[in-house]
Structure formats: structure tokens, C-alpha cells
Protein backbone atom coordinates (compact mmCIF):
# COMPACT_ATOMS: atom_id res chain seq x y z
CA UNK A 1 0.00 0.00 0.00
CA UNK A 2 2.95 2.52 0.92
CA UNK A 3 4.14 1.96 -2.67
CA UNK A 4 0.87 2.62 -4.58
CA UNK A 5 0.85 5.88 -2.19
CA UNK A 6 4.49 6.56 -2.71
CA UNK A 7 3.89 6.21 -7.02
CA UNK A 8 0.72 8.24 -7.23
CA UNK A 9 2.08 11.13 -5.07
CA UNK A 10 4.95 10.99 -7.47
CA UNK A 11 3.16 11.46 -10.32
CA UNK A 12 0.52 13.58 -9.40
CA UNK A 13 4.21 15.67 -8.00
CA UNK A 14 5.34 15.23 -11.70
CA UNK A 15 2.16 16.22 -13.75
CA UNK A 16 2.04 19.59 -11.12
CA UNK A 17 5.31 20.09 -12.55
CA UNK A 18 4.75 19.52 -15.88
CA UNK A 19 1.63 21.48 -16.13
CA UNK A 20 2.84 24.54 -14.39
CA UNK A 21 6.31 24.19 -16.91
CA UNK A 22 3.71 24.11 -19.94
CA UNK A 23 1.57 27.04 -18.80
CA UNK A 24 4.86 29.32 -17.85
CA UNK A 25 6.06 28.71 -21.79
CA UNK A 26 2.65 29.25 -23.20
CA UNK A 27 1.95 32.51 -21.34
CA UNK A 28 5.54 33.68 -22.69
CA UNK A 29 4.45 32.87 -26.11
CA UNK A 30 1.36 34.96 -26.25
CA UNK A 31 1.34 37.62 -28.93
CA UNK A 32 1.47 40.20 -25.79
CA UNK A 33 4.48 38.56 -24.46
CA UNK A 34 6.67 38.37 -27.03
CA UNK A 35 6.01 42.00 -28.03
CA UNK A 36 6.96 43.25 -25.25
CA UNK A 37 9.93 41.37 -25.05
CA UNK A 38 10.90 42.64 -28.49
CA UNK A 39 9.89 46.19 -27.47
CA UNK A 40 12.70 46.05 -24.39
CA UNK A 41 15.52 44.06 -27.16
CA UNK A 42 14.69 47.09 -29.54
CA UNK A 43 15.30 49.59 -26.50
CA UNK A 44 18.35 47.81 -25.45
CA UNK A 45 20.29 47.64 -28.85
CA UNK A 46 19.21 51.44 -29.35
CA UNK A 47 20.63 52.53 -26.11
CA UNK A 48 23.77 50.61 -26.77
CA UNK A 49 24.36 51.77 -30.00
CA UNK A 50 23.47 55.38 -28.42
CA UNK A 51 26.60 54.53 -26.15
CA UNK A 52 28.45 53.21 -28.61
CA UNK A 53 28.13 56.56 -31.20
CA UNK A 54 28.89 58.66 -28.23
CA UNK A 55 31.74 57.32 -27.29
CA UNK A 56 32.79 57.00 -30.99
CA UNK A 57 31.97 60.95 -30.94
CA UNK A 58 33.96 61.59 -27.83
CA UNK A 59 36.86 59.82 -28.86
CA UNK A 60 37.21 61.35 -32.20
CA UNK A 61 36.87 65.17 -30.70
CA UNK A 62 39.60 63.98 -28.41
CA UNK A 63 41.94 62.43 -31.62
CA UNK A 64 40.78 65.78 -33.32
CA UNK A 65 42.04 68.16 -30.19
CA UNK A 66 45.42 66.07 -30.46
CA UNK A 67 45.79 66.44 -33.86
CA UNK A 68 45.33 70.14 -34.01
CA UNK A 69 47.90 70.35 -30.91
CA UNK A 70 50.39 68.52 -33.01
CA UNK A 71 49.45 70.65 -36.36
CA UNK A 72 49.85 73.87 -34.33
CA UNK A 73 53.69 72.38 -32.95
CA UNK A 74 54.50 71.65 -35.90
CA UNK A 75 53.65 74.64 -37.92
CA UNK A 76 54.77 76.94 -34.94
CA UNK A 77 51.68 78.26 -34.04
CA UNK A 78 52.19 78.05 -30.46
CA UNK A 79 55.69 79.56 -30.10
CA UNK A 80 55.64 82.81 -28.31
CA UNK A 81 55.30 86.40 -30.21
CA UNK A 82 57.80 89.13 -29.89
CA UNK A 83 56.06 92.19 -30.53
CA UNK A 84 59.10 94.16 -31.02
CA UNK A 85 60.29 91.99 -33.70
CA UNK A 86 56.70 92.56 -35.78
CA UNK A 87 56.82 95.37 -38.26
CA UNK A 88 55.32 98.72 -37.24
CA UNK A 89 50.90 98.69 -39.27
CA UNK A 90 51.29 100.90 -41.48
CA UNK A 91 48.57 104.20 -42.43
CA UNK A 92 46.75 104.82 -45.34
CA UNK A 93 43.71 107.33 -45.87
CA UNK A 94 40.38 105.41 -45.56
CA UNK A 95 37.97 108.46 -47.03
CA UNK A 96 39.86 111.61 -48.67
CA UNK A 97 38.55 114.90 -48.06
CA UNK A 98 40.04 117.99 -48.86
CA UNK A 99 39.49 119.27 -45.69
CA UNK A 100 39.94 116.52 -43.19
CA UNK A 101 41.95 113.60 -44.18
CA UNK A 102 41.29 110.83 -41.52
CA UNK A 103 43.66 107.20 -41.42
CA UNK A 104 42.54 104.04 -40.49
CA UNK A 105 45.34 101.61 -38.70
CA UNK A 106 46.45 98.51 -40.58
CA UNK A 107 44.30 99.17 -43.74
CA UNK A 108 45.99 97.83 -46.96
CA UNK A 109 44.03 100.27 -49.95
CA UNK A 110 43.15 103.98 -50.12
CA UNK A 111 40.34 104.53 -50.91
CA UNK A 112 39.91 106.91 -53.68
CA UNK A 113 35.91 107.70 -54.19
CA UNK A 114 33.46 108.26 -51.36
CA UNK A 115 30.44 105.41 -50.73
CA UNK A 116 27.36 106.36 -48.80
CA UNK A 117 24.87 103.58 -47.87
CA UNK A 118 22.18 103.82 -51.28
CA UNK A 119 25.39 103.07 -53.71
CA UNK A 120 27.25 100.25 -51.26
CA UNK A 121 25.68 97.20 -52.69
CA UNK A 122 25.25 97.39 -56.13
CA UNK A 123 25.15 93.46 -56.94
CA UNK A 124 21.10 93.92 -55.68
């Protein structure tokens, strides 16, 4: 009699088992389910490749910072400036006027007619 007991306990152990395995993979199988489950994989990849491109972005602003340091070594840019050793800007008339002539510092061309603001942009 203790065996018959001892069997049927067992199996009615094992269908429990079995029955509560089958209704856990069915109820992950609904259409519901497995939506969401994609949903949260599609967020996941996304915010790892968001990681990924930022970092990609950082590192290349950093390789582009370096770069420009070594351009600006190489091409002197960041030596020091002696002043004295710059020549002096020279002065040229910006608007001629017979009575008041006035200079503008470091200007290149005279100017030899007078603009006002109607005749300035002609290319309209």
C-alpha cells in the first residue's frame, strides 16, 4: 500500500510540474508577451548603439584636439610672439577729403571715391 501511495504522489508531483512548466512557456508565447519582449531588445540595442556613437563621438573630438595640438607644434603656431620683432601697421587714408583727411590703422588700400549707404551694394 505505501508503494501505490508513494507512485501516485509521485506522479501527481510530476504532472504539477509539468503542467505549471507548460503554462509558464505558453503565457511567454502569447502575442502580448513576445512583443513586449521585443519592445525592451529594440530599446536595449538602441541605447547601446546610443553609447556606442557617443563614445565613438567623444573619442574622435579627443583624436581631433590632439591632432590640431600637433598641427599647431609643428607649424609653430604656439611659439611665443615678440612684438618688437613685428613690423610697425602701417597708415593709409580710408575716405579723402580735402578738408579733413582721416587714417585708419592697418588698412591695406586707399580709398579713392566716397560710398554712402544707397550706392554700397550694387550686386542687388
Amino acid at each position: 500500500m505505501f508503494r501505490r501511495t508513494f507512485w501516485f504522489t509521485t506522479g501527481v508531483a510530476a504532472g504539477v510540474w509539468a503542467t505549471t512548466k507548460v503554462n509558464r512557456k505558453l503565457k511567454q508565447l502569447t502575442p502580448e508577451t513576445l512583443a513586449a519582449a521585443a519592445a525592451n531588445k529594440a530599446l536595449e540595442t538602441g541605447h547601446r548603439l546610443k553609447d556606442r556613437a557617443v563614445g565613438f563621438a567623444l573619442d574622435v573630438r579627443d583624436g581631433m584636439a590632439q591632432r590640431e595640438e600637433e598641427l599647431g607644434d609643428a607649424l609653430g603656431l604656439h611659439a611665443p610672439v615678440d612684438r618688437d620683432a613685428l613690423p610697425a601697421p602701417e597708415r593709409y587714408a580710408a575716405i579723402e577729403n580735402r578738408s579733413n583727411t582721416k587714417y585708419v590703422e592697418g588698412s591695406t588700400q586707399r580709398s579713392t571715391h566716397h560710398t554712402n549707404s544707397y550706392n554700397r551694394n550694387e550686386d542687388h
